[in-house]
PDB file of N, CA and C in Angstrom:
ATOM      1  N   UNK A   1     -32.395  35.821  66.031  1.00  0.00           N
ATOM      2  CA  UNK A   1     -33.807  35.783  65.675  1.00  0.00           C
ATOM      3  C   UNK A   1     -34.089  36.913  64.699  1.00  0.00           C
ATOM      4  N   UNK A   2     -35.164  36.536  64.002  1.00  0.00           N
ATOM      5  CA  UNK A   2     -35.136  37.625  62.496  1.00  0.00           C
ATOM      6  C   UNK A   2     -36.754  37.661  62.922  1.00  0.00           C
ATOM      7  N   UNK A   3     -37.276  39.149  62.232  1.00  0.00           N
ATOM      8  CA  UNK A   3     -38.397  39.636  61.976  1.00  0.00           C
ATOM      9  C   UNK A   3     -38.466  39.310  60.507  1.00  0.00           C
ATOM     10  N   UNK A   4     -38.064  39.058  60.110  1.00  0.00           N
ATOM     11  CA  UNK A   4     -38.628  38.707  58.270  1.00  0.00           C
ATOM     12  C   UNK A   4     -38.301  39.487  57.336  1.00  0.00           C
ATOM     13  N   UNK A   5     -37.850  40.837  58.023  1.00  0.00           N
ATOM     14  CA  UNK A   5     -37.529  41.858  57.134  1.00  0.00           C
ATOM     15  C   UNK A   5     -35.926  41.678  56.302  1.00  0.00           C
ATOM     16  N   UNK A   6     -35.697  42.586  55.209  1.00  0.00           N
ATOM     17  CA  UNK A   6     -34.628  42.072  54.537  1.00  0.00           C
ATOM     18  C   UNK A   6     -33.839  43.591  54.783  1.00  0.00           C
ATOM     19  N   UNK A   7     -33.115  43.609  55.429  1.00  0.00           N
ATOM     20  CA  UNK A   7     -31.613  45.118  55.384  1.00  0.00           C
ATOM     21  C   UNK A   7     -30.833  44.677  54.495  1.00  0.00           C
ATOM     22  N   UNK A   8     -30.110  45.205  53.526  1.00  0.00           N
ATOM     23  CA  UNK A   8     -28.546  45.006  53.362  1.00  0.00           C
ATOM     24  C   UNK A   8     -28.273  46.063  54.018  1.00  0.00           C
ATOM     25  N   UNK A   9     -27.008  46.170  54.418  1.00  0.00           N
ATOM     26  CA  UNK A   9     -26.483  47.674  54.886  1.00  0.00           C
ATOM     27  C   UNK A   9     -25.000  47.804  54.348  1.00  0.00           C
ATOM     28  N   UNK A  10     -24.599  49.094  53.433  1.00  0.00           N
ATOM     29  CA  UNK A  10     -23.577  48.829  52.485  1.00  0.00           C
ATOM     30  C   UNK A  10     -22.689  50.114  52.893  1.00  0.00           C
ATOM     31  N   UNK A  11     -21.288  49.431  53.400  1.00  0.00           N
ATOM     32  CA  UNK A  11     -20.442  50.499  53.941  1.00  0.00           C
ATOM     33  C   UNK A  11     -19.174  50.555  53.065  1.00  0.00           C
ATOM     34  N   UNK A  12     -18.659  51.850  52.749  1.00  0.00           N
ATOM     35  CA  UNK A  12     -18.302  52.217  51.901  1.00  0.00           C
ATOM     36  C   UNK A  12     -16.685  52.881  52.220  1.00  0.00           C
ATOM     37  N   UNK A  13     -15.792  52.355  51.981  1.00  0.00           N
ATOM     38  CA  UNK A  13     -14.683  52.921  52.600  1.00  0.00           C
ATOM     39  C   UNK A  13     -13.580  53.314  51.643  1.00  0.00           C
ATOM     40  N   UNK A  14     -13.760  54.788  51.453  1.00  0.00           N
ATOM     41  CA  UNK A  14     -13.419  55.464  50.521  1.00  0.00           C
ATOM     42  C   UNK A  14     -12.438  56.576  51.249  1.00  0.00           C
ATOM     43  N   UNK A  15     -11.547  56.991  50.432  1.00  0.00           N
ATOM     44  CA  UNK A  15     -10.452  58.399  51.113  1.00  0.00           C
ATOM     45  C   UNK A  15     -11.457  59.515  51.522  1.00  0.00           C
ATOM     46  N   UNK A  16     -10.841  60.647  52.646  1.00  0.00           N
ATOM     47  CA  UNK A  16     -11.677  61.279  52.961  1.00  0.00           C
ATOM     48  C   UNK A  16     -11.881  62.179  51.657  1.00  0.00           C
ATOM     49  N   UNK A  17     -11.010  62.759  50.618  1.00  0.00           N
ATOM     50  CA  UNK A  17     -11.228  63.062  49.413  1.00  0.00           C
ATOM     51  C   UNK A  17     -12.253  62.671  48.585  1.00  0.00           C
ATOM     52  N   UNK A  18     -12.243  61.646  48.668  1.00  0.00           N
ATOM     53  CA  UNK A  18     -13.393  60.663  47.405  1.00  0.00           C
ATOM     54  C   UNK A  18     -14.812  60.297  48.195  1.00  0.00           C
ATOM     55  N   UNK A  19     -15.601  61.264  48.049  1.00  0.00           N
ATOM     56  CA  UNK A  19     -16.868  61.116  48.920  1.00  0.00           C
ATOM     57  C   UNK A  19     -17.654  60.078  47.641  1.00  0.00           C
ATOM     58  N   UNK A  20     -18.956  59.704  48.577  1.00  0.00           N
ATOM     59  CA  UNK A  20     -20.058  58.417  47.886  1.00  0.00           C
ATOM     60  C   UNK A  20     -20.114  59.439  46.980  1.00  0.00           C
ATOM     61  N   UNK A  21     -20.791  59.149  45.362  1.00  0.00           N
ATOM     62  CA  UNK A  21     -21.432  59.716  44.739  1.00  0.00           C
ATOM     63  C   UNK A  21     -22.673  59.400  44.320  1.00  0.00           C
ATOM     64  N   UNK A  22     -23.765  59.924  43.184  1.00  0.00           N
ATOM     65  CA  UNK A  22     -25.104  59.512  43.026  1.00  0.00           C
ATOM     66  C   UNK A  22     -25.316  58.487  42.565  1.00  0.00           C
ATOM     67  N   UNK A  23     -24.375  57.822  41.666  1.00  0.00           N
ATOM     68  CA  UNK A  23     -24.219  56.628  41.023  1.00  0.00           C
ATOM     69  C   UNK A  23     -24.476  55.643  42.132  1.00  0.00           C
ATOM     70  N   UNK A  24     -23.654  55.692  43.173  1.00  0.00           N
ATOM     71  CA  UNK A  24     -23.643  54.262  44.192  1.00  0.00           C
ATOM     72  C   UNK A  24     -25.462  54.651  45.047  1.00  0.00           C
ATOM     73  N   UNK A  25     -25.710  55.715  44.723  1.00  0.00           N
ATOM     74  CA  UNK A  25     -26.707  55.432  45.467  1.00  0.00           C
ATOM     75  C   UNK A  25     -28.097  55.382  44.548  1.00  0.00           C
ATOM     76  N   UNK A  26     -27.792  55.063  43.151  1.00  0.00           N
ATOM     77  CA  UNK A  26     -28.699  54.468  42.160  1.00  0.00           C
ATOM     78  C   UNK A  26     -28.387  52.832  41.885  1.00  0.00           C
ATOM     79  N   UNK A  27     -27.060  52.517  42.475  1.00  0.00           N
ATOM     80  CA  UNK A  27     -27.030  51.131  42.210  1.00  0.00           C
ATOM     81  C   UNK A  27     -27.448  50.809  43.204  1.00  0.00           C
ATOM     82  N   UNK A  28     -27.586  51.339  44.843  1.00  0.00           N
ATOM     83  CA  UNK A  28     -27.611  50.821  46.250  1.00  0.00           C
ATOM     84  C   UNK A  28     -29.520  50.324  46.211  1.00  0.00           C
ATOM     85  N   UNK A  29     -30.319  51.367  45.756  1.00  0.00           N
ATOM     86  CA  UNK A  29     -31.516  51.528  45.685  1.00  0.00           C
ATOM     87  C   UNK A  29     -32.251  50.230  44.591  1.00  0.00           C
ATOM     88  N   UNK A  30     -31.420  50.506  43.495  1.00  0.00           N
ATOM     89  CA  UNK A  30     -31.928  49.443  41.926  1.00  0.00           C
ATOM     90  C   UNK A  30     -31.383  48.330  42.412  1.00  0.00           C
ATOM     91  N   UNK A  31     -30.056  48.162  43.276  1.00  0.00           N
ATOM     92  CA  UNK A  31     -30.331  46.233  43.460  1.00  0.00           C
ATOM     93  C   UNK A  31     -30.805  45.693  44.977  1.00  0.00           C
ATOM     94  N   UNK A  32     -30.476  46.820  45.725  1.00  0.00           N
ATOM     95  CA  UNK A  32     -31.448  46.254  46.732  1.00  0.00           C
ATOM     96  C   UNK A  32     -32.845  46.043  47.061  1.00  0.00           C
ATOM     97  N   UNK A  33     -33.137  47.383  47.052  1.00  0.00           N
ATOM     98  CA  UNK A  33     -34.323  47.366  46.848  1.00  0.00           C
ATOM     99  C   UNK A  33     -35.226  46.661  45.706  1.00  0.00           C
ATOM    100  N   UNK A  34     -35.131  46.174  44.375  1.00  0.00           N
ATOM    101  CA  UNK A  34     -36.007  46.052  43.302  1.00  0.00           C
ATOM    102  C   UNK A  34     -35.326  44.721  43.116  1.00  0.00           C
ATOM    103  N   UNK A  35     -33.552  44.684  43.236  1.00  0.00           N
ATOM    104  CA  UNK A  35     -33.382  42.710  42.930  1.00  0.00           C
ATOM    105  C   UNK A  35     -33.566  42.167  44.623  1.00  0.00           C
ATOM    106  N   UNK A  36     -32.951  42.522  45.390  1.00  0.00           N
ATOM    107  CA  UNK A  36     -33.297  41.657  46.507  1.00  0.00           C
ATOM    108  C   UNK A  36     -34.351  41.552  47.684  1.00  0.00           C
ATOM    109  N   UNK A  37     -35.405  42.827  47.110  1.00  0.00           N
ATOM    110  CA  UNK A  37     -36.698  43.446  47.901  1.00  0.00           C
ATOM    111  C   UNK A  37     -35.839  43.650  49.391  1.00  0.00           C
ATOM    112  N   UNK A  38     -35.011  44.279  49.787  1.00  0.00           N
ATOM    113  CA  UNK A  38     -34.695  44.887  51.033  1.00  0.00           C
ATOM    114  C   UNK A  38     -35.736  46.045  51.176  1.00  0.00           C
ATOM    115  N   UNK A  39     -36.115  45.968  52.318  1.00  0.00           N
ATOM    116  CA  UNK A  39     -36.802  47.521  53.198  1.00  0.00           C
ATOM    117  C   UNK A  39     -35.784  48.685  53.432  1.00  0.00           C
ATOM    118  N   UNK A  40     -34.915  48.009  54.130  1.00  0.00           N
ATOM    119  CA  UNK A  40     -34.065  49.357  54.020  1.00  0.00           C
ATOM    120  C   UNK A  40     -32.514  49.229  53.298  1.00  0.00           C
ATOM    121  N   UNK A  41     -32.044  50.302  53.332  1.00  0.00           N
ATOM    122  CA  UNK A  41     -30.407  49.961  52.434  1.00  0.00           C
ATOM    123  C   UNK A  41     -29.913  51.221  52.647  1.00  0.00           C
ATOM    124  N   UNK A  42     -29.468  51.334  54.143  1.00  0.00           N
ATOM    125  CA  UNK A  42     -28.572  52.624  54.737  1.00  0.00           C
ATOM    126  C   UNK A  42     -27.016  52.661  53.947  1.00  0.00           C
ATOM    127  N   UNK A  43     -26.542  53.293  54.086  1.00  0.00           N
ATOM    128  CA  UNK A  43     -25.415  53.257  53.420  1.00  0.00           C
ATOM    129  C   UNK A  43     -24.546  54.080  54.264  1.00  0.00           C
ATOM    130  N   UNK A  44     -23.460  53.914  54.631  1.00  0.00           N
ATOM    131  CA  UNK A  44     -22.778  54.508  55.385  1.00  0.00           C
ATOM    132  C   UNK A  44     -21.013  54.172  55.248  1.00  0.00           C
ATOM    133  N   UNK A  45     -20.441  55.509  55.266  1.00  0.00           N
ATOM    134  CA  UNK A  45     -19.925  56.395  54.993  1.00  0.00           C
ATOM    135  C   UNK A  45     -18.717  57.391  55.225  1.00  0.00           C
ATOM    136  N   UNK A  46     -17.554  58.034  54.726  1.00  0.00           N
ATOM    137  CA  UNK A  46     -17.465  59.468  55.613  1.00  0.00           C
ATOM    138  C   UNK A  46     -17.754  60.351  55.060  1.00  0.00           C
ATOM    139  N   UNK A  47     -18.112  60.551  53.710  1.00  0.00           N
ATOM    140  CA  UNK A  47     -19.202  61.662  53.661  1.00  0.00           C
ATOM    141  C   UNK A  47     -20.072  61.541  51.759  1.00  0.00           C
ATOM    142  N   UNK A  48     -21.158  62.239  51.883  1.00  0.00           N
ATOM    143  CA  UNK A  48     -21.559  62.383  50.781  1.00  0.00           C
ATOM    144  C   UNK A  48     -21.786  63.315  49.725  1.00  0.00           C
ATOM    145  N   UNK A  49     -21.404  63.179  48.442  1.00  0.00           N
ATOM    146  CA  UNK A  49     -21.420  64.302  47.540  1.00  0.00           C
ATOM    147  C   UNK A  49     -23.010  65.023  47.596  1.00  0.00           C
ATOM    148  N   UNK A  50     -22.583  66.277  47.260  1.00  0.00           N
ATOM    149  CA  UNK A  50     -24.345  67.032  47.227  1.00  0.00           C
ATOM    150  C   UNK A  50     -25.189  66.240  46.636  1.00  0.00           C
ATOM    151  N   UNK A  51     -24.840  65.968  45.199  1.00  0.00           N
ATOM    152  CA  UNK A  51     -25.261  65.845  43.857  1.00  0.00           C
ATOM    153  C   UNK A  51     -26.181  64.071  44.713  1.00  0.00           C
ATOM    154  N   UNK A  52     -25.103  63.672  45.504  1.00  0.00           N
ATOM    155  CA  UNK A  52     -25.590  62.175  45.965  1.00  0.00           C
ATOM    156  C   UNK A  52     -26.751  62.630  46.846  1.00  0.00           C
ATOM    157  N   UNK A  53     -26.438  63.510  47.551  1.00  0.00           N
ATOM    158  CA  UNK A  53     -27.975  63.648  48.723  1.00  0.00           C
ATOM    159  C   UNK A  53     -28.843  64.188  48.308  1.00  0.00           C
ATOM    160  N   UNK A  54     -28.893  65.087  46.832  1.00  0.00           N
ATOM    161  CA  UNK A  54     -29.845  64.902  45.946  1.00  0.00           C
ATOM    162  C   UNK A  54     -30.542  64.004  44.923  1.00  0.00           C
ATOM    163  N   UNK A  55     -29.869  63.073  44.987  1.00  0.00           N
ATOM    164  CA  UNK A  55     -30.293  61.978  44.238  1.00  0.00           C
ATOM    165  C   UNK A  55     -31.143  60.855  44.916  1.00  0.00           C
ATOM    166  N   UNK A  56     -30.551  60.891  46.391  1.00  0.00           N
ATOM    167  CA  UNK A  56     -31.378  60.060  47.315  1.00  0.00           C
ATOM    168  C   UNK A  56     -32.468  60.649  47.712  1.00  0.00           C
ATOM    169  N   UNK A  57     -32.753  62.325  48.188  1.00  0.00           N
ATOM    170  CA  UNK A  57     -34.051  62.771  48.168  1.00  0.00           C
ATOM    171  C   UNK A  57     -34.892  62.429  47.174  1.00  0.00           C
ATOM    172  N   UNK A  58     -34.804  62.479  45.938  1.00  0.00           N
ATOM    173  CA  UNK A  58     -35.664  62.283  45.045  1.00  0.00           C
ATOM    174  C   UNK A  58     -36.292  61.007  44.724  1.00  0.00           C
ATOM    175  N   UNK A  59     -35.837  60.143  45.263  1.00  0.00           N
ATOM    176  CA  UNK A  59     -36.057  58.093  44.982  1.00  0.00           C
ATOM    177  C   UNK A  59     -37.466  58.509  46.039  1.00  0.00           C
ATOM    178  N   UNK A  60     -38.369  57.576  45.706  1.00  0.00           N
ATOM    179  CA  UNK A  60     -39.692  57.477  46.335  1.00  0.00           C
ATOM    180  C   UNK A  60     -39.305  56.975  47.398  1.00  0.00           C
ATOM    181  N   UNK A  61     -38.179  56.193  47.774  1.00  0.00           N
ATOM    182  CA  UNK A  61     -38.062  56.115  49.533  1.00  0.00           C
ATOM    183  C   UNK A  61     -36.418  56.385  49.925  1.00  0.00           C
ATOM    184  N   UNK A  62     -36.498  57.337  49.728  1.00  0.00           N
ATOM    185  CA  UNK A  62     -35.054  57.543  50.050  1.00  0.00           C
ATOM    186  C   UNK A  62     -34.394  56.828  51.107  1.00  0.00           C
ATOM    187  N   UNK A  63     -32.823  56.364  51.130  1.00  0.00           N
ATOM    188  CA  UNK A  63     -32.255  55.449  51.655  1.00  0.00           C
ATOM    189  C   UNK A  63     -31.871  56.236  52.602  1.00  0.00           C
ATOM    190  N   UNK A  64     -31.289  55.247  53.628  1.00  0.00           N
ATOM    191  CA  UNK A  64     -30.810  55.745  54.730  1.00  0.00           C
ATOM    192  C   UNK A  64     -28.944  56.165  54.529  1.00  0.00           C
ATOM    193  N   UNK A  65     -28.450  57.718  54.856  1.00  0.00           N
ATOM    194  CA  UNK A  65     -27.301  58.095  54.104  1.00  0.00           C
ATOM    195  C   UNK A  65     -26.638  58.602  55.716  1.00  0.00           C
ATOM    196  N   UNK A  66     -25.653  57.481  56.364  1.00  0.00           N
ATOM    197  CA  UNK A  66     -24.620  57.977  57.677  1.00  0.00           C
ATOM    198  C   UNK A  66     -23.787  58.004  56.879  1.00  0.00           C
ATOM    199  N   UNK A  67     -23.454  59.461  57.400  1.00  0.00           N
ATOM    200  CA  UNK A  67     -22.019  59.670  57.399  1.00  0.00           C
ATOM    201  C   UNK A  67     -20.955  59.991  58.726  1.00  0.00           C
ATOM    202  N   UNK A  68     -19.551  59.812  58.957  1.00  0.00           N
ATOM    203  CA  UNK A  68     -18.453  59.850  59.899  1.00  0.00           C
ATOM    204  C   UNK A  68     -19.025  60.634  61.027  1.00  0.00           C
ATOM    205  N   UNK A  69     -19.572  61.526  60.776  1.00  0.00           N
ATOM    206  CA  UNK A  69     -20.207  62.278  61.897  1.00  0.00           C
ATOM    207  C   UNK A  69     -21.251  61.666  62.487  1.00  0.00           C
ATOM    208  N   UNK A  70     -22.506  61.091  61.820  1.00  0.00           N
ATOM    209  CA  UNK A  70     -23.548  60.833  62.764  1.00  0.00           C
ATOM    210  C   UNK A  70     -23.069  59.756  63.751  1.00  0.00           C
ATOM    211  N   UNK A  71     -22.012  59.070  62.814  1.00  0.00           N
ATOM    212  CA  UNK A  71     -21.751  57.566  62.681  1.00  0.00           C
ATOM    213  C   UNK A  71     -20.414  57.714  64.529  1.00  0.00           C
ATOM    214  N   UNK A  72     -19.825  58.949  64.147  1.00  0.00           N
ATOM    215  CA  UNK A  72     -19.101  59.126  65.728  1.00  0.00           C
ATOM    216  C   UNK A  72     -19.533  59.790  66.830  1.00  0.00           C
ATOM    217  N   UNK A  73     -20.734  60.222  66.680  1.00  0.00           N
ATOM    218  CA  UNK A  73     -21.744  61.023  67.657  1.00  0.00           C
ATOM    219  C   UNK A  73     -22.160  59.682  68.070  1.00  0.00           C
ATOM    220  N   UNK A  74     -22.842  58.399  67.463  1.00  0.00           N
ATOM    221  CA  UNK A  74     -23.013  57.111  68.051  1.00  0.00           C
ATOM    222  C   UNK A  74     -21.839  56.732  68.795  1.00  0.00           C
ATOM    223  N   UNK A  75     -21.236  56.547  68.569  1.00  0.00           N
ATOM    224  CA  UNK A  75     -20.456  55.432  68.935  1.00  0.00           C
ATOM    225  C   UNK A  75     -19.550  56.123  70.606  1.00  0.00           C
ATOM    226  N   UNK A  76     -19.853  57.781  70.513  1.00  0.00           N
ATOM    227  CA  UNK A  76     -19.626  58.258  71.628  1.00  0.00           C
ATOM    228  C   UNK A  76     -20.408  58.634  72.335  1.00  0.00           C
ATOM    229  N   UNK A  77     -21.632  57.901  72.770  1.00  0.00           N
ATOM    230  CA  UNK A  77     -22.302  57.911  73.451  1.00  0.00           C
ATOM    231  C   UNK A  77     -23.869  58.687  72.829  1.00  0.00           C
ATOM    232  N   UNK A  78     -23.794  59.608  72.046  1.00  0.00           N
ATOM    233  CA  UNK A  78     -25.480  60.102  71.557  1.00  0.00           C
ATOM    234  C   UNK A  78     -26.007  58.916  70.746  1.00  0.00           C
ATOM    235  N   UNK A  79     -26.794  59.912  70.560  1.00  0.00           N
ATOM    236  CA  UNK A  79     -27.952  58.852  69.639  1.00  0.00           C
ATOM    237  C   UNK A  79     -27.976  58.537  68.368  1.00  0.00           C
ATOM    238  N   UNK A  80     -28.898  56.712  68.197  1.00  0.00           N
ATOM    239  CA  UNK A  80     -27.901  56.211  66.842  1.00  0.00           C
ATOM    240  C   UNK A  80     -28.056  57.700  65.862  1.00  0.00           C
ATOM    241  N   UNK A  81     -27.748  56.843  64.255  1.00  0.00           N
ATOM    242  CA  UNK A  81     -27.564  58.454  63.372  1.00  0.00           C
ATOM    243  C   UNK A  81     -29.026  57.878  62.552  1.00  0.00           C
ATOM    244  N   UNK A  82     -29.444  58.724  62.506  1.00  0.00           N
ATOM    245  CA  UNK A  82     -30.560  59.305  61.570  1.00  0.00           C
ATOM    246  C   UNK A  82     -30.732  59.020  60.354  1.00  0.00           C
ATOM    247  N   UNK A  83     -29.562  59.391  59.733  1.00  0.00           N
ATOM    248  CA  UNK A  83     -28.985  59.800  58.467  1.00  0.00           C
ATOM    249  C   UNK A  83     -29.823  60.667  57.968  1.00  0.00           C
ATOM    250  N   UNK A  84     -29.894  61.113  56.306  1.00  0.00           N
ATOM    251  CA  UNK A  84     -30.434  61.927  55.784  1.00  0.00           C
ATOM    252  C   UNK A  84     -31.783  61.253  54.817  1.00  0.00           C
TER     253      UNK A  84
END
């Protein structure tokens, strides 16, 4: 059963070396949000570049950003992740 609302949720599986950068989270925002009108578009992760969690603060609704940590604090029992 659906509420009407539209998620994509876009997981990203990259070396622990090669974190997300700002780019994926200007394409995550410009096609979800504006081509497919999603509400939200978490993105998750094992971790994110600075430069990226500054780029997502600044978007008028910043996306939802899990990374390996929030993402294994869930899954072992705390609470879901937040993100940033």
């Amino acid at each position: 059963m659906t509420d009407g609302r539209r998620i994509d949720v876009q997981g990203k599986r990259y070396a622990p070396s090669n974190r997300v950068r700002e780019l994926v989270i200007y394409s995550v925002n410009g096609t979800d949000r504006a081509y497919h009108r999603c509400e939200q578009a978490p993105i998750i992760t094992s971790s994110f570049t600075p430069a990226a969690q500054r780029a997502n603060a600044e978007l008028d609704r910043p996306l939802r950003l899990i990374d390996s940590r929030a993402l294994g604090r869930c899954v072992s029992g705390g609470r879901p992740p937040r993100g940033t």
